[in-house]
PDB file of N, CA and C in Angstrom:
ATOM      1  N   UNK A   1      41.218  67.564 -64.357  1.00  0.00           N
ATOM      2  CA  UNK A   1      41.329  66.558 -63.285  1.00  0.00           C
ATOM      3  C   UNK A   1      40.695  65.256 -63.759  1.00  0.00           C
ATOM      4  N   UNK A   2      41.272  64.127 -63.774  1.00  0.00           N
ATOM      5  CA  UNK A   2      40.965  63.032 -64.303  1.00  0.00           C
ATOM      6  C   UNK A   2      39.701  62.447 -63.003  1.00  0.00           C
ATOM      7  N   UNK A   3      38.539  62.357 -64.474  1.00  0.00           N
ATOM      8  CA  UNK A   3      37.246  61.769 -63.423  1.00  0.00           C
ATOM      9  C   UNK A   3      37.462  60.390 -62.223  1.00  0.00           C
ATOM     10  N   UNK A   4      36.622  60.834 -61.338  1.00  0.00           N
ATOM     11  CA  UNK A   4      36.932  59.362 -60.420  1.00  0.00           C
ATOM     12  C   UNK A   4      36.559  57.964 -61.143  1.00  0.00           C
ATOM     13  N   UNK A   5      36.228  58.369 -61.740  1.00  0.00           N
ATOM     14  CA  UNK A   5      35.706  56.968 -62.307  1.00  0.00           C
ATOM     15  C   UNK A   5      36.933  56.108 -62.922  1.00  0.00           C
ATOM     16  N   UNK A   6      37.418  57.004 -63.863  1.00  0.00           N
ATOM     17  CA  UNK A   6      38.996  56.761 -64.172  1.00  0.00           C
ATOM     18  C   UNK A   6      40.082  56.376 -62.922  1.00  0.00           C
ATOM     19  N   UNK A   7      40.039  57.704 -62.498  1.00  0.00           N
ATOM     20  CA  UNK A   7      40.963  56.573 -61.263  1.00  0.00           C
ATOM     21  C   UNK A   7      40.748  55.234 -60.826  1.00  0.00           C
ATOM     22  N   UNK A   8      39.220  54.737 -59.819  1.00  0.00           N
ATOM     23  CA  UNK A   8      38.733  53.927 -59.474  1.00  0.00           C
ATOM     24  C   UNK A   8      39.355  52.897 -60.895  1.00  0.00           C
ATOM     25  N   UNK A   9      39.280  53.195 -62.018  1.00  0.00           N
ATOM     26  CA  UNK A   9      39.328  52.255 -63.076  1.00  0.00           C
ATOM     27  C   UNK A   9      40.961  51.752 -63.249  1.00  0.00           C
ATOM     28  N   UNK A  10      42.051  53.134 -62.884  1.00  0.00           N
ATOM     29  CA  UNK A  10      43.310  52.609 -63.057  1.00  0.00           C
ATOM     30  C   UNK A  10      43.797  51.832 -61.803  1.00  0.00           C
ATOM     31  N   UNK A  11      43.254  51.669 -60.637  1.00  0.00           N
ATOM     32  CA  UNK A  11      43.479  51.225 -59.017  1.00  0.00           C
ATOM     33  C   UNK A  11      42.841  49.795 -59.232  1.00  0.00           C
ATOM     34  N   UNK A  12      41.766  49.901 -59.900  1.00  0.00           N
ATOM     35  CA  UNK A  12      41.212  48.238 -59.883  1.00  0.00           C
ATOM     36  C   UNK A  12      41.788  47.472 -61.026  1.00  0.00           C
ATOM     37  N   UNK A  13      41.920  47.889 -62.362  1.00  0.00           N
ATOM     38  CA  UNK A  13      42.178  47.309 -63.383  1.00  0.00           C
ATOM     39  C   UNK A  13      43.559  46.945 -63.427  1.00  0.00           C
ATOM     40  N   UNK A  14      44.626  48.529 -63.231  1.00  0.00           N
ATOM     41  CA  UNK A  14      45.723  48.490 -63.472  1.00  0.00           C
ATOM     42  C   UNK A  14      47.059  48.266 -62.499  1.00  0.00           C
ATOM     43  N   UNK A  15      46.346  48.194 -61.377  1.00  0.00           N
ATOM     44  CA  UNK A  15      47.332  48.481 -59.914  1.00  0.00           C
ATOM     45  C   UNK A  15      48.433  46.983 -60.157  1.00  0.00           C
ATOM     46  N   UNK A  16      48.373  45.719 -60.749  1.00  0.00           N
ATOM     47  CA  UNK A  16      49.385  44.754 -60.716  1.00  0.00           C
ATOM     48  C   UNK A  16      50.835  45.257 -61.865  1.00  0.00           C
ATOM     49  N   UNK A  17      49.890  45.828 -62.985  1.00  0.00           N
ATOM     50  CA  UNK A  17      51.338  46.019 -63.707  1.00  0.00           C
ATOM     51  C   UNK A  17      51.538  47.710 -63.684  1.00  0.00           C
ATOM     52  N   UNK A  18      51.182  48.609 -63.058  1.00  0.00           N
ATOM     53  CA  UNK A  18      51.393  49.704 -62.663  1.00  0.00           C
ATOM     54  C   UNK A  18      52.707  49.561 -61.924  1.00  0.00           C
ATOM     55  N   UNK A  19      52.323  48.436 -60.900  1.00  0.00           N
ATOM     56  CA  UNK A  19      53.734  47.907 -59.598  1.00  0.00           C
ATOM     57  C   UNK A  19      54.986  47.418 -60.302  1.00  0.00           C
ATOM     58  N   UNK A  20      54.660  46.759 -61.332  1.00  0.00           N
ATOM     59  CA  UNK A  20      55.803  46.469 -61.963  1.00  0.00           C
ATOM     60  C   UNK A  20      56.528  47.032 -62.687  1.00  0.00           C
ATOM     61  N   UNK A  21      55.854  48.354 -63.079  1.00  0.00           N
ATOM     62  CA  UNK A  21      56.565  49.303 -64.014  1.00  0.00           C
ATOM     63  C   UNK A  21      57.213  50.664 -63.646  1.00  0.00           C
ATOM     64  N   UNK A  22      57.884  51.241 -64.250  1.00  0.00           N
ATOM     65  CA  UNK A  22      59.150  52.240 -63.799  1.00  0.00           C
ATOM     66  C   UNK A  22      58.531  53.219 -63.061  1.00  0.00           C
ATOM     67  N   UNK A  23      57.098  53.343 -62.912  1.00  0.00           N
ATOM     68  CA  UNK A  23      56.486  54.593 -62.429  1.00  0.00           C
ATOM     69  C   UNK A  23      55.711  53.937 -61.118  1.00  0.00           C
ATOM     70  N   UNK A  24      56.156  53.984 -59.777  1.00  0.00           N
ATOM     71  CA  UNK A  24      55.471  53.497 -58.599  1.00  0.00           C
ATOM     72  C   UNK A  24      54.045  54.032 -58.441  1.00  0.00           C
ATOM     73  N   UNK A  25      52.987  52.822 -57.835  1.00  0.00           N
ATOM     74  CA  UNK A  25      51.943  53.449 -57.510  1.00  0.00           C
ATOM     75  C   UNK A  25      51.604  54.279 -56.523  1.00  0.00           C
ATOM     76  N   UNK A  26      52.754  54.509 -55.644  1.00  0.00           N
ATOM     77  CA  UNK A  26      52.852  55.648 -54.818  1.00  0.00           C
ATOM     78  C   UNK A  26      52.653  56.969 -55.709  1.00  0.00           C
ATOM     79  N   UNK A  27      53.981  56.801 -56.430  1.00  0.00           N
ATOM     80  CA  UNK A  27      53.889  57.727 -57.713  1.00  0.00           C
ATOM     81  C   UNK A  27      52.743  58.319 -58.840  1.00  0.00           C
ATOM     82  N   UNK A  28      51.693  57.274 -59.159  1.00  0.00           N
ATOM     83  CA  UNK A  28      50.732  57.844 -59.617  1.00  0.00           C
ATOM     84  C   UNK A  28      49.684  58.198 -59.009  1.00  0.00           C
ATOM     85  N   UNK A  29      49.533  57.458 -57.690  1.00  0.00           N
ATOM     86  CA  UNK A  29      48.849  58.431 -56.499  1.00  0.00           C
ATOM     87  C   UNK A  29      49.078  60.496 -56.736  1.00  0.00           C
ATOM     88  N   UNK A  30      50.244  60.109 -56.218  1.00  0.00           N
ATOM     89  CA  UNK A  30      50.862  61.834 -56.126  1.00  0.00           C
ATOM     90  C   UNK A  30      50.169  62.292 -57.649  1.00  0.00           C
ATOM     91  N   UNK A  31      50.506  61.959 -58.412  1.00  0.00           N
ATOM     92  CA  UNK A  31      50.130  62.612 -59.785  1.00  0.00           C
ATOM     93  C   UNK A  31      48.949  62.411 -59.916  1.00  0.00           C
ATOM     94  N   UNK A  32      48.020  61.684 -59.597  1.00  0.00           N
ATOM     95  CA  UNK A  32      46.625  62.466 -59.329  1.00  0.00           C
ATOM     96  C   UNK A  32      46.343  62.814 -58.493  1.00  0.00           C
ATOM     97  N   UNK A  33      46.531  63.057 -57.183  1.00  0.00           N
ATOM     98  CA  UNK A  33      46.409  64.174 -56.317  1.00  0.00           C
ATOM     99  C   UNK A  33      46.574  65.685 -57.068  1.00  0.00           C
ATOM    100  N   UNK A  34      47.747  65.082 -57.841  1.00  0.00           N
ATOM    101  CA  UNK A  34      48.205  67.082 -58.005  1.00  0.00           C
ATOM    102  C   UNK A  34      47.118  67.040 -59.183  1.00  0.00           C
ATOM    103  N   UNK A  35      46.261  66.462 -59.582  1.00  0.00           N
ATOM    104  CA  UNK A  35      45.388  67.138 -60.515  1.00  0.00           C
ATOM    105  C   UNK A  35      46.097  66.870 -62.123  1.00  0.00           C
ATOM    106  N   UNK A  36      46.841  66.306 -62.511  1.00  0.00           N
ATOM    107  CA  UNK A  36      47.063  66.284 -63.697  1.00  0.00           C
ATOM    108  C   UNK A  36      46.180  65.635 -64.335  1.00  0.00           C
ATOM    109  N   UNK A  37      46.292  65.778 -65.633  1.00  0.00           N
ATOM    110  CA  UNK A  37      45.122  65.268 -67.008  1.00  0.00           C
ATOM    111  C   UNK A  37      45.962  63.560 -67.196  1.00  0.00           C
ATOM    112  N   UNK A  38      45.190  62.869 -67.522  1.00  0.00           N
ATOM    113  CA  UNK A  38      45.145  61.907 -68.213  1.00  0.00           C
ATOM    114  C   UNK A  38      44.361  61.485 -69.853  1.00  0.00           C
ATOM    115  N   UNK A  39      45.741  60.826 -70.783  1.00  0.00           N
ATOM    116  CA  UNK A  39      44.976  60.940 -72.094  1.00  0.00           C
ATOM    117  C   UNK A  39      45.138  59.445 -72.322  1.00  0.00           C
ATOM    118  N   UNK A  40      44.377  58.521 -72.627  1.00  0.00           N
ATOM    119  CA  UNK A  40      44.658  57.046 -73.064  1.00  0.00           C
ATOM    120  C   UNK A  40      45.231  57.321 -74.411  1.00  0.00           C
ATOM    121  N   UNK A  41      46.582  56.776 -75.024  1.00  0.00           N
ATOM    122  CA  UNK A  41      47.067  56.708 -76.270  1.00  0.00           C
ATOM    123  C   UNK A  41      47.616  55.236 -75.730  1.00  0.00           C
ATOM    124  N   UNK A  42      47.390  54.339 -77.087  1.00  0.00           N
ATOM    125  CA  UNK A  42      47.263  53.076 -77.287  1.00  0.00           C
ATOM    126  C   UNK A  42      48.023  52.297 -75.881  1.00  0.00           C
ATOM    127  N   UNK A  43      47.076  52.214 -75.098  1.00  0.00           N
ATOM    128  CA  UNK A  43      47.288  51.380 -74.057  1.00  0.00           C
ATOM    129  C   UNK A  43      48.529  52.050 -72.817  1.00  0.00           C
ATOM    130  N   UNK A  44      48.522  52.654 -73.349  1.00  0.00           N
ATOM    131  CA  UNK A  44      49.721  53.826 -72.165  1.00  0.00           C
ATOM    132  C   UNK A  44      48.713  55.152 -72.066  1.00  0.00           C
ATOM    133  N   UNK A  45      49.193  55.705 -70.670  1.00  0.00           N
ATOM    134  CA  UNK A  45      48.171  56.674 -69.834  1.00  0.00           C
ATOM    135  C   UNK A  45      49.571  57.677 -70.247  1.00  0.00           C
ATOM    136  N   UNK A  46      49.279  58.712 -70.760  1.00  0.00           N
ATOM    137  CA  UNK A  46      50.010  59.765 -70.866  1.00  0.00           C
ATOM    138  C   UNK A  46      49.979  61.167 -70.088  1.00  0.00           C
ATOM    139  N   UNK A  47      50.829  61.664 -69.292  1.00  0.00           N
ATOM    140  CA  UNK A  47      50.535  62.158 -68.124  1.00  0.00           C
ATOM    141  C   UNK A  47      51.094  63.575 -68.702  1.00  0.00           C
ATOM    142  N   UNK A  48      50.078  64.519 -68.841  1.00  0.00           N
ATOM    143  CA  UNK A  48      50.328  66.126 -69.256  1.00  0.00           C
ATOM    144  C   UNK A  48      50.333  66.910 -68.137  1.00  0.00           C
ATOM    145  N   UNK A  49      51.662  67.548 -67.677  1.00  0.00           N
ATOM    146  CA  UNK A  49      51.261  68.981 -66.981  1.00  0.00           C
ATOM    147  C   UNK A  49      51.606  70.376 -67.775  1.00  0.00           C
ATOM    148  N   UNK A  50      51.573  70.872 -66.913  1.00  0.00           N
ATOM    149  CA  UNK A  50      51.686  72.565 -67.504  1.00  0.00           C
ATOM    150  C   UNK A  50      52.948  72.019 -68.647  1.00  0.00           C
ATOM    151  N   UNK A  51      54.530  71.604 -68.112  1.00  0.00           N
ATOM    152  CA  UNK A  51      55.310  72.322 -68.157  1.00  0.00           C
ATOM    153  C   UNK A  51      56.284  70.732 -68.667  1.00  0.00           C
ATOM    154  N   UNK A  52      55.680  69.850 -68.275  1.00  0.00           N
ATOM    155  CA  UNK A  52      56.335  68.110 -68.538  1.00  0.00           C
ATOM    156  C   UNK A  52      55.741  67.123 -68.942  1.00  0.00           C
ATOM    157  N   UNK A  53      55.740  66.267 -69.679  1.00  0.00           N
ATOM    158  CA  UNK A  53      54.935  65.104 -70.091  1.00  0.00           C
ATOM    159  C   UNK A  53      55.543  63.919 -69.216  1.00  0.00           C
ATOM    160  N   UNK A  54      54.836  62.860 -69.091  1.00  0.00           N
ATOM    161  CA  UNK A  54      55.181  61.931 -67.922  1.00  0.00           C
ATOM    162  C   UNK A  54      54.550  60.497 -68.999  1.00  0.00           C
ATOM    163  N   UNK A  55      55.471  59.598 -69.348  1.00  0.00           N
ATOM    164  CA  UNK A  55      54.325  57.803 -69.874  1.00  0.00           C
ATOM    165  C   UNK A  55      54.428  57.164 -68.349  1.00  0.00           C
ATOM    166  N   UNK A  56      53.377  56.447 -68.222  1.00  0.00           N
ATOM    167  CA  UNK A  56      53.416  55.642 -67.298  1.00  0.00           C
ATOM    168  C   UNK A  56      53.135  54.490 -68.494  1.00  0.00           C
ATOM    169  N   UNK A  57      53.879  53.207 -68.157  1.00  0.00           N
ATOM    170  CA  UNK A  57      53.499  52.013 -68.813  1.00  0.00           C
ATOM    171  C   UNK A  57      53.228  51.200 -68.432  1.00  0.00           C
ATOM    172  N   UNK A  58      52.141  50.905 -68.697  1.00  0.00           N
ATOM    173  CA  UNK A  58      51.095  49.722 -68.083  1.00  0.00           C
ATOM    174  C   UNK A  58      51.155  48.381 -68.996  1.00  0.00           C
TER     175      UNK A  58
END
């Protein structure tokens, strides 16, 4: 589960070009709700579950 601190960090830092990009911030809401991992690879948040990989591009 990605620490709050991280979140707090992608909501304040990243929330303008999050909106602009293919993945809604509604959308990454839900995906941390459900608990998925977050890995920083060069400036993109790479979104691992069990079973799918997800880029969000920031």
């Amino acid at each position: 589960m990605p620490s709050k601190s991280l979140r707090n960090h992608l909501r304040r830092e990243n929330i303008n070009r999050i909106n602009s990009s293919d993945i809604t911030i509604i959308s990454l809401k839900i995906l941390l709700r459900n608990r998925v991992m977050l890995e920083i690879c060069h400036s993109r948040y790479t979104v691992k579950t069990y079973q799918k990989n997800y880029i969000i591009k920031l």
